[in-house]
C-alpha atoms as a PDB file:
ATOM      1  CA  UNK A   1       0.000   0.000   0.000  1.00  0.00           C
ATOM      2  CA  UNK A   2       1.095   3.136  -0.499  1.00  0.00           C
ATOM      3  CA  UNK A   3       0.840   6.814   0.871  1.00  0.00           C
ATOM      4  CA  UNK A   4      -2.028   7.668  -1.172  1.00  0.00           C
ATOM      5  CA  UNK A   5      -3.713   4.168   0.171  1.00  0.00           C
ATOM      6  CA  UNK A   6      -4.175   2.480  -3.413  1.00  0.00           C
ATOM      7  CA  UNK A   7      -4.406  -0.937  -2.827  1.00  0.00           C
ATOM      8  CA  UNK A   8      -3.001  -3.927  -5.511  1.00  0.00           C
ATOM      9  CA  UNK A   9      -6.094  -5.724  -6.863  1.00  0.00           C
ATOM     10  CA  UNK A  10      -5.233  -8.382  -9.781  1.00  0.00           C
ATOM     11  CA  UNK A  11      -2.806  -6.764 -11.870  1.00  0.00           C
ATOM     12  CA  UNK A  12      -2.911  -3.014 -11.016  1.00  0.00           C
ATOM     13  CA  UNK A  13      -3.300  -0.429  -8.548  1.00  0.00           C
ATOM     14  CA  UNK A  14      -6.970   1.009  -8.013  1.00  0.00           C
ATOM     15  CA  UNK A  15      -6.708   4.991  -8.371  1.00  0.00           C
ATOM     16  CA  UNK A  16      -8.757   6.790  -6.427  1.00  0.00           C
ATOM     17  CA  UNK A  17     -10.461  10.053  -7.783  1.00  0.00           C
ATOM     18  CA  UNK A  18      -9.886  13.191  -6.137  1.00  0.00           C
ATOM     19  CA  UNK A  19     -12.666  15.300  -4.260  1.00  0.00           C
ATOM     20  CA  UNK A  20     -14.285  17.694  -6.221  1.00  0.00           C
ATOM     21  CA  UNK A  21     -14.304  20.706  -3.653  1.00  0.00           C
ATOM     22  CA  UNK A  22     -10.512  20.608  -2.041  1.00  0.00           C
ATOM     23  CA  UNK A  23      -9.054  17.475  -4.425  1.00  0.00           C
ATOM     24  CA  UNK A  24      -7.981  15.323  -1.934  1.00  0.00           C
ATOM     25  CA  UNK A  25      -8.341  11.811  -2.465  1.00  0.00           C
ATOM     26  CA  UNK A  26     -11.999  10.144  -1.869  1.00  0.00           C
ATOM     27  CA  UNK A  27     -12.891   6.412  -1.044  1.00  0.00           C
ATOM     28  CA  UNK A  28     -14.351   5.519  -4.945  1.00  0.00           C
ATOM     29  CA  UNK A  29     -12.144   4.411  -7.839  1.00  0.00           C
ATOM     30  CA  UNK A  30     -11.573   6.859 -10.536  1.00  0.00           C
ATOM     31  CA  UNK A  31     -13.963   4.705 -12.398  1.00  0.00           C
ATOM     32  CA  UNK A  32     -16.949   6.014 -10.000  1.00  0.00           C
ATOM     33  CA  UNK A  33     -19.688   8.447 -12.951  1.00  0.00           C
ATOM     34  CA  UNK A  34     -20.591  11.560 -11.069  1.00  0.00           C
ATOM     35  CA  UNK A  35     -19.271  14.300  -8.462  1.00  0.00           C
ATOM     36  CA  UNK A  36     -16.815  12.515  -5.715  1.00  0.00           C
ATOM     37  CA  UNK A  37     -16.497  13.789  -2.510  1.00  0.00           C
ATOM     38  CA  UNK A  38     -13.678  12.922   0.442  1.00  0.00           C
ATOM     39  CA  UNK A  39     -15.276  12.183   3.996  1.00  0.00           C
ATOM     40  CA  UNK A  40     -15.316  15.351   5.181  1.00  0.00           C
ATOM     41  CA  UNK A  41     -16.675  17.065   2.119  1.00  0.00           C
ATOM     42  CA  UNK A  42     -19.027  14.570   2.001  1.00  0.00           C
ATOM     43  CA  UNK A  43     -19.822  15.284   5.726  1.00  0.00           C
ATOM     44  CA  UNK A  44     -20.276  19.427   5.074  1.00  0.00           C
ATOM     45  CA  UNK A  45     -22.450  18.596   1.672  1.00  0.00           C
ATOM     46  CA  UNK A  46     -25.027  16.295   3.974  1.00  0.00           C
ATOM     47  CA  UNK A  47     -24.832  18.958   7.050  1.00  0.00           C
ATOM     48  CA  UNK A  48     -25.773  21.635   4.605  1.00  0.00           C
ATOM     49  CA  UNK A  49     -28.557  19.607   2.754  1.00  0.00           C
ATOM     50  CA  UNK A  50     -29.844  18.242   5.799  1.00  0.00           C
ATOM     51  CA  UNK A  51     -33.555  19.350   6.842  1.00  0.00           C
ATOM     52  CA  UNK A  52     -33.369  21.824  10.341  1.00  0.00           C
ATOM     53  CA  UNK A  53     -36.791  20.783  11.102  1.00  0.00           C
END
């Protein structure tokens, strides 16, 4: 594994696409259709989406 946490799977490495607000790296493959988030942009996106009741 390295620093970036790709992990060997067959014969390559799965790359990991990078968030779409601050481009660090997220937890879906590059393969992954649509807007990727990382965990804590993720996090903010549901907080700010989120009903206040």
């Amino acid at each position: 594994m390295d620093a970036m946490g790709d992990e060997p799977t067959g014969g390559g490495t799965v790359v990991y696409a990078d968030c779409v607000h601050c481009g660090e790296p997220t937890e879906y493959p590059e393969s992954v259709k649509g807007s990727t988030l990382c965990p804590v942009c993720e996090w903010h996106e549901a907080q700010r989406t989120a009903c206040s009741g």
